[in-house]
Protein backbone atom coordinates (compact mmCIF):
# COMPACT_ATOMS: atom_id res chain seq x y z
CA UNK A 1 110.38 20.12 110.95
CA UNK A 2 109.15 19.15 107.90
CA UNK A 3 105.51 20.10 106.64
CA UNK A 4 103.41 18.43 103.63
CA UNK A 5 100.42 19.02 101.37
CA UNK A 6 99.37 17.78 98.09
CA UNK A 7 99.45 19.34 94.96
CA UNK A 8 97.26 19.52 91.30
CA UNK A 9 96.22 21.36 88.67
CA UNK A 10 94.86 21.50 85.19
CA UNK A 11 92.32 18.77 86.02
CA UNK A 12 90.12 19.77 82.72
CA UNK A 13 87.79 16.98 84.72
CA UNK A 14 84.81 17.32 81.00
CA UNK A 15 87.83 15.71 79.04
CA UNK A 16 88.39 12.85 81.78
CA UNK A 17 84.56 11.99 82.88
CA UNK A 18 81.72 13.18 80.08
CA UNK A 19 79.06 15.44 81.62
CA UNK A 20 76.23 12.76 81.73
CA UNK A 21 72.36 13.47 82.73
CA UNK A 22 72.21 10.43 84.61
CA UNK A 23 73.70 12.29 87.96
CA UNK A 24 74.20 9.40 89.55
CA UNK A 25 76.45 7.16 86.91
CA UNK A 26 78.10 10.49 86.84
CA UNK A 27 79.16 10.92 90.18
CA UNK A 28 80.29 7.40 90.63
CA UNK A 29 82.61 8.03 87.45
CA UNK A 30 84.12 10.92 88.63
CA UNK A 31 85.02 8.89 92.24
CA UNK A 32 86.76 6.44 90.07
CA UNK A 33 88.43 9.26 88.72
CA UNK A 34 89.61 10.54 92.36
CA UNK A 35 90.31 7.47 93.65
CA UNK A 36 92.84 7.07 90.47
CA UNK A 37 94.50 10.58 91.03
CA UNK A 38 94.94 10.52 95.18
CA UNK A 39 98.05 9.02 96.27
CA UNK A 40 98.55 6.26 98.55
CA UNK A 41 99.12 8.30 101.77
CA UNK A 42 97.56 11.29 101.45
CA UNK A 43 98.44 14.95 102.67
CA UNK A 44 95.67 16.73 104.90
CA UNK A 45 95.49 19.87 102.50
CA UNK A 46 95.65 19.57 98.83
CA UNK A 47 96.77 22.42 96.31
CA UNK A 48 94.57 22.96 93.50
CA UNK A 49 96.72 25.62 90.71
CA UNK A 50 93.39 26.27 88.94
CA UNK A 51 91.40 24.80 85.92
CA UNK A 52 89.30 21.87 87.32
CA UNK A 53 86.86 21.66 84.52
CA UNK A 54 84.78 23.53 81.94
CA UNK A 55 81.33 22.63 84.02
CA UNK A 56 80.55 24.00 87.62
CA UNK A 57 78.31 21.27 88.61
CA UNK A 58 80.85 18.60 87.85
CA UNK A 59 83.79 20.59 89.35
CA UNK A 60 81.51 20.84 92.52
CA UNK A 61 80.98 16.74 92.52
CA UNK A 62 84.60 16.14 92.41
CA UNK A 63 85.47 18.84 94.82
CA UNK A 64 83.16 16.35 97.31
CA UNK A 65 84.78 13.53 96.32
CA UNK A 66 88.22 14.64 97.03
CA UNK A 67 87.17 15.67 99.83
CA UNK A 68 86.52 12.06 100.95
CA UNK A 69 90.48 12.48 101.29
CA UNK A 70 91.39 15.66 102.54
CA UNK A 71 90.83 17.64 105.14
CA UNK A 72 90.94 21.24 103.38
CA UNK A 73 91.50 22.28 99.77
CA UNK A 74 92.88 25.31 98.15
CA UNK A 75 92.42 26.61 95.30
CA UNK A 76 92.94 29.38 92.56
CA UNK A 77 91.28 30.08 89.03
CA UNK A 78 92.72 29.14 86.19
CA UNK A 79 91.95 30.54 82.77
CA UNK A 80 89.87 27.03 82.16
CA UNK A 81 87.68 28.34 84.65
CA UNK A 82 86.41 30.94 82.89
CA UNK A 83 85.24 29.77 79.74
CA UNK A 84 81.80 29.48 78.43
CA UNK A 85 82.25 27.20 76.09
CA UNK A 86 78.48 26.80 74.26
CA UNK A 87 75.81 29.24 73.50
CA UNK A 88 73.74 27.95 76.39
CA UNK A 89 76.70 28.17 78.98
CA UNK A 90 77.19 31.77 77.67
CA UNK A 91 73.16 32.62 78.01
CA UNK A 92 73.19 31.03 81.70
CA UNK A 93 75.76 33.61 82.78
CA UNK A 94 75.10 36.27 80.83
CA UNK A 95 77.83 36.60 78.29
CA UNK A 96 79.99 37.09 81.52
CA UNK A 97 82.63 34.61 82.63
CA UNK A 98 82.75 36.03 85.62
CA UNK A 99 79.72 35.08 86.77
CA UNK A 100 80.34 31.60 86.35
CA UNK A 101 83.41 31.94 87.95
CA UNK A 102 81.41 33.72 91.25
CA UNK A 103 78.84 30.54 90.96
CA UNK A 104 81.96 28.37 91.61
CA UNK A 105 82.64 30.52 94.37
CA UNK A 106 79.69 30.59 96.17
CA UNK A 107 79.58 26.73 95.81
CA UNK A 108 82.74 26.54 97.43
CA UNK A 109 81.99 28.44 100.22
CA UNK A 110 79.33 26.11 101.15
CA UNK A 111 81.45 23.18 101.48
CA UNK A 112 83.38 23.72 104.80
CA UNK A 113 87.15 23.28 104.13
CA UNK A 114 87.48 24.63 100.72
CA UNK A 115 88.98 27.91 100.52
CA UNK A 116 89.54 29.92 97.14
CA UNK A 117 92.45 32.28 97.40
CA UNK A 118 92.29 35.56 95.60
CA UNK A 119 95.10 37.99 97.32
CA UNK A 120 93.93 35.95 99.98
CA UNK A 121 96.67 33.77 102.53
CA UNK A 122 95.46 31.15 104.97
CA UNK A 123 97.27 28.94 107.11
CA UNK A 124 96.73 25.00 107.40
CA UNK A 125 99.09 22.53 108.77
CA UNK A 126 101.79 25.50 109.89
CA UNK A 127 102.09 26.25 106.13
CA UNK A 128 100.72 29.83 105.00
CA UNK A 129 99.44 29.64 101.62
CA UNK A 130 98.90 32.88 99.44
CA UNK A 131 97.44 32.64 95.93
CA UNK A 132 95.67 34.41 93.20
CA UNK A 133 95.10 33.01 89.26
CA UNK A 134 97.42 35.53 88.02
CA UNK A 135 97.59 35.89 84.43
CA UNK A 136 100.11 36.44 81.73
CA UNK A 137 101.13 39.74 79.70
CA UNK A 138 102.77 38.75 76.69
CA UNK A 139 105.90 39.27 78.09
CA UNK A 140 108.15 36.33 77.10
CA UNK A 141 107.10 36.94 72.72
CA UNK A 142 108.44 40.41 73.65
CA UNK A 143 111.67 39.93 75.74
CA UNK A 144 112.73 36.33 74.14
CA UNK A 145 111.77 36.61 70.55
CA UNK A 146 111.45 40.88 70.31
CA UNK A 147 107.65 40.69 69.11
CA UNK A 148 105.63 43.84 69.38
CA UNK A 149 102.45 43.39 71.77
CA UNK A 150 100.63 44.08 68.51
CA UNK A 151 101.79 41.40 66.78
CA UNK A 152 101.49 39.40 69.60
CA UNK A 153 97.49 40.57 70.05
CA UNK A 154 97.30 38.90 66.65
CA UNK A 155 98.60 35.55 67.39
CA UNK A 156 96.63 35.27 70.51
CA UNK A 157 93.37 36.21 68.75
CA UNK A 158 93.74 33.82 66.09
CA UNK A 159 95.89 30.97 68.26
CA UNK A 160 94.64 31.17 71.93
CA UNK A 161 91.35 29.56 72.90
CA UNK A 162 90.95 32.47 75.86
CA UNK A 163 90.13 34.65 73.07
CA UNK A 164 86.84 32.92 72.52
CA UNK A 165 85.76 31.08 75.62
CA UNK A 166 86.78 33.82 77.79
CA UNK A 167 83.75 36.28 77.97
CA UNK A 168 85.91 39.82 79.26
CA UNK A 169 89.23 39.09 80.46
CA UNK A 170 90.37 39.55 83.93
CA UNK A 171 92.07 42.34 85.02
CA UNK A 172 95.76 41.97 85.03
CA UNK A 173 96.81 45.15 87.05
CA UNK A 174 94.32 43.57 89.11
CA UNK A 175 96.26 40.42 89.85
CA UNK A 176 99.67 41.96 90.01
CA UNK A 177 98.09 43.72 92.97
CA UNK A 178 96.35 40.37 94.46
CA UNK A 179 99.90 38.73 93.80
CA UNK A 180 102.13 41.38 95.64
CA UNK A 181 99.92 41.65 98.70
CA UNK A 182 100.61 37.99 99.68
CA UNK A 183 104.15 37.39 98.56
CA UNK A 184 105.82 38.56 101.49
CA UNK A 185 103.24 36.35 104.26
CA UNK A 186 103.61 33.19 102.21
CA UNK A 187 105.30 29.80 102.27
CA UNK A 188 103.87 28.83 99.66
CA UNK A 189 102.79 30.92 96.35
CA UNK A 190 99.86 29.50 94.59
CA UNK A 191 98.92 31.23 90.98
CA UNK A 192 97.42 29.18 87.83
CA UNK A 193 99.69 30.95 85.57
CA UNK A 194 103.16 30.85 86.10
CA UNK A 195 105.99 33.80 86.87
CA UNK A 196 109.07 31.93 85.65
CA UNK A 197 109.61 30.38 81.90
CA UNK A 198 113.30 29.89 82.63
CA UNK A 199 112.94 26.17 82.14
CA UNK A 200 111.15 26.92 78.67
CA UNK A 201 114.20 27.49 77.48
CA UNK A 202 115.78 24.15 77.77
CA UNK A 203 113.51 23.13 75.53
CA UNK A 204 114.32 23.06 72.42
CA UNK A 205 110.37 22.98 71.32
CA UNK A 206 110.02 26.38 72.69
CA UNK A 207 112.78 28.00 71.65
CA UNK A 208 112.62 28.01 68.04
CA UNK A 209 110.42 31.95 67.47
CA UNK A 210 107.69 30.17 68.88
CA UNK A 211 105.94 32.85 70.45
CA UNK A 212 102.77 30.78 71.55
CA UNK A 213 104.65 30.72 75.23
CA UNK A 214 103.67 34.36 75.29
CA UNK A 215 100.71 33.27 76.38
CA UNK A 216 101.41 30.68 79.36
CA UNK A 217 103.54 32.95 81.67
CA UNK A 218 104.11 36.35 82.84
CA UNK A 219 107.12 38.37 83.92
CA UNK A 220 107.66 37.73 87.92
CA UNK A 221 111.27 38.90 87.80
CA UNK A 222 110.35 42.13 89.86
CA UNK A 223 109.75 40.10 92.72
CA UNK A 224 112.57 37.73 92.52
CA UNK A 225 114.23 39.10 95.68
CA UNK A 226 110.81 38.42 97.59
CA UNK A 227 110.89 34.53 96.65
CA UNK A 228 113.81 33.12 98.92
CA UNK A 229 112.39 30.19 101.21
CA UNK A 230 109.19 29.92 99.16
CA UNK A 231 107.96 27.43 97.03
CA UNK A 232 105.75 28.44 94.29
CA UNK A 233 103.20 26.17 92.75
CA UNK A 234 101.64 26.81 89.48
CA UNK A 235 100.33 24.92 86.20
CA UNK A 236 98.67 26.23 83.00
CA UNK A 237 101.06 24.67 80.88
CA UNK A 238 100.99 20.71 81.07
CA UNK A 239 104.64 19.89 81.42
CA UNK A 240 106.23 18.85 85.14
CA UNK A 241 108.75 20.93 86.46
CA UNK A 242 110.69 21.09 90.47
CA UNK A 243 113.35 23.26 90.57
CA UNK A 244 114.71 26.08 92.21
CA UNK A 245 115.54 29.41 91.02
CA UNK A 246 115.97 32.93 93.03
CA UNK A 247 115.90 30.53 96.21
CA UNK A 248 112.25 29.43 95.48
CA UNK A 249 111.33 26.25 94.52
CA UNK A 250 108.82 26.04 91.72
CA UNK A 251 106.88 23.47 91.06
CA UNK A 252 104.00 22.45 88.13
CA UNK A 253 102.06 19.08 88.71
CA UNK A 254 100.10 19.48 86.08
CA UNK A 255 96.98 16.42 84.62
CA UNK A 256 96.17 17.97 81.91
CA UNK A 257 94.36 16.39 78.94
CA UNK A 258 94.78 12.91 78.29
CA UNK A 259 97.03 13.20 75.53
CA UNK A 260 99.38 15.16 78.03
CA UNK A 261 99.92 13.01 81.44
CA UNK A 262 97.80 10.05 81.02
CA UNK A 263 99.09 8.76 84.47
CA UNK A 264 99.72 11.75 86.08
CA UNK A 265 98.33 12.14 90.36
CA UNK A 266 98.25 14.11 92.96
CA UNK A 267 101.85 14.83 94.04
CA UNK A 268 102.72 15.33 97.97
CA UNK A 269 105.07 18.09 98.18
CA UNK A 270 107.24 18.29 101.35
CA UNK A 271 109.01 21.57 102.09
């Protein structure tokens, strides 16, 4: 029998819809938006991979909107959803993205069907989904192109936006632990940042000692034998991929800014 939900990420909505003081004019923008991204027929659940936007209150505004669609959303935090990204963002919470991302949180558990997934699983629709933001560890600079981590701290701190916007950086250990805990209950995987790059290297962009990929995946080889059946949904970088590998189908939807997917929507995934 076959199951569906809808799938997103890397909204970035601030680059999309301006954050405006007139609330209203706002809001009716950002419905505009929605209405451009939901497909025709729409799934009862929607995937979100992380990053909806750089401002809470305008990530909680389109959260209600797409809600005028779906019946539950899930989501996960992407690295976007950390960052401060002015000196008055970073005084609000305290020099601490964390707390912004807890504000985001506690909006969403207001709102009843929106669920954020942090080594969490929940099932909707006969479909168990398991999630966590995950985050990468360098590990492609140093198995594809033999960089040092040290060299590859340099090229992040001088290359990589996180380094700036991100006020202390999560936890990776952390997440590997989230990550493991709800491989084995899931259908489908849901993590911001990505476990595969295999596709990367079809890409002849990529491939050239660019290390800068270092920074948009980590190593989920380990767990390859616990993937069979899944799919695995993820974004952070803007490029579209479906494909399977290990027995898992993996699958990036991203928006991204508008230089990346102008028309890019919502895509309903059947599995």
């Amino acid at each position: 029998m076959s199951r569906f939900f809808d799938l997103i990420s890397d909204i970035h909505l601030d680059f999309w819809v301006k954050v405006d003081s007139n609330l209203r004019k706002m809001e009716k923008k950002i419905d505009l938006f929605v209405d451009s991204l939901v497909p025709t027929s729409p799934s009862n659940v929607l995937v979100i991979a992380g990053d909806l936007g750089h401002y809470n209150n305008q990530n909680v505004i389109m959260l209600r909107s797409l809600m005028r669609y779906y019946e539950s959303i899930v989501m996960v935090r992407g690295n976007h959803d950390l960052y401060l990204v002015s000196g008055k963002q970073s005084k609000k919470y305290k020099w601490l993205s964390e707390n912004r991302w807890r504000e985001m949180k506690d909006f969403v558990n207001q709102l009843p069907g929106l669920f954020v997934l942090e080594g969490d699983t929940i099932t909707l629709e006969g479909i168990t989904f398991g999630g966590t933001g995950m985050w990468y560890d360098f590990s492609y600079g140093i198995i594809e192109h033999g960089k040092t981590r040290e060299e590859l701290d340099q090229i992040w701190s001088k290359e990589i936006r996180d380094r700036k916007f991100i006020k202390k950086q999560p936890d990776f250990a952390q997440e590997e632990i989230r990550f493991d805990r709800i491989i084995d209950e899931s259908d489908v995987i849901v993590t911001h940042v990505g476990g595969d790059w295999s596709q990367l290297l079809l890409n002849a962009r990529y491939v050239k000692g660019d290390s800068i990929p270092s920074f948009y995946f980590f190593d989920g080889s380990r767990w390859a034998d616990r993937l069979s059946g899944k799919a695995w949904c993820f974004g952070h970088v803007h490029d579209h991929y479906d494909y399977m590998r290990n027995g898992c189908r993996f699958i990036n939807n991203a928006k991204g800014y508008p230089r990346d997917n102008p028309g890019a929507k919502i895509k309903t995934v059947m599995i």
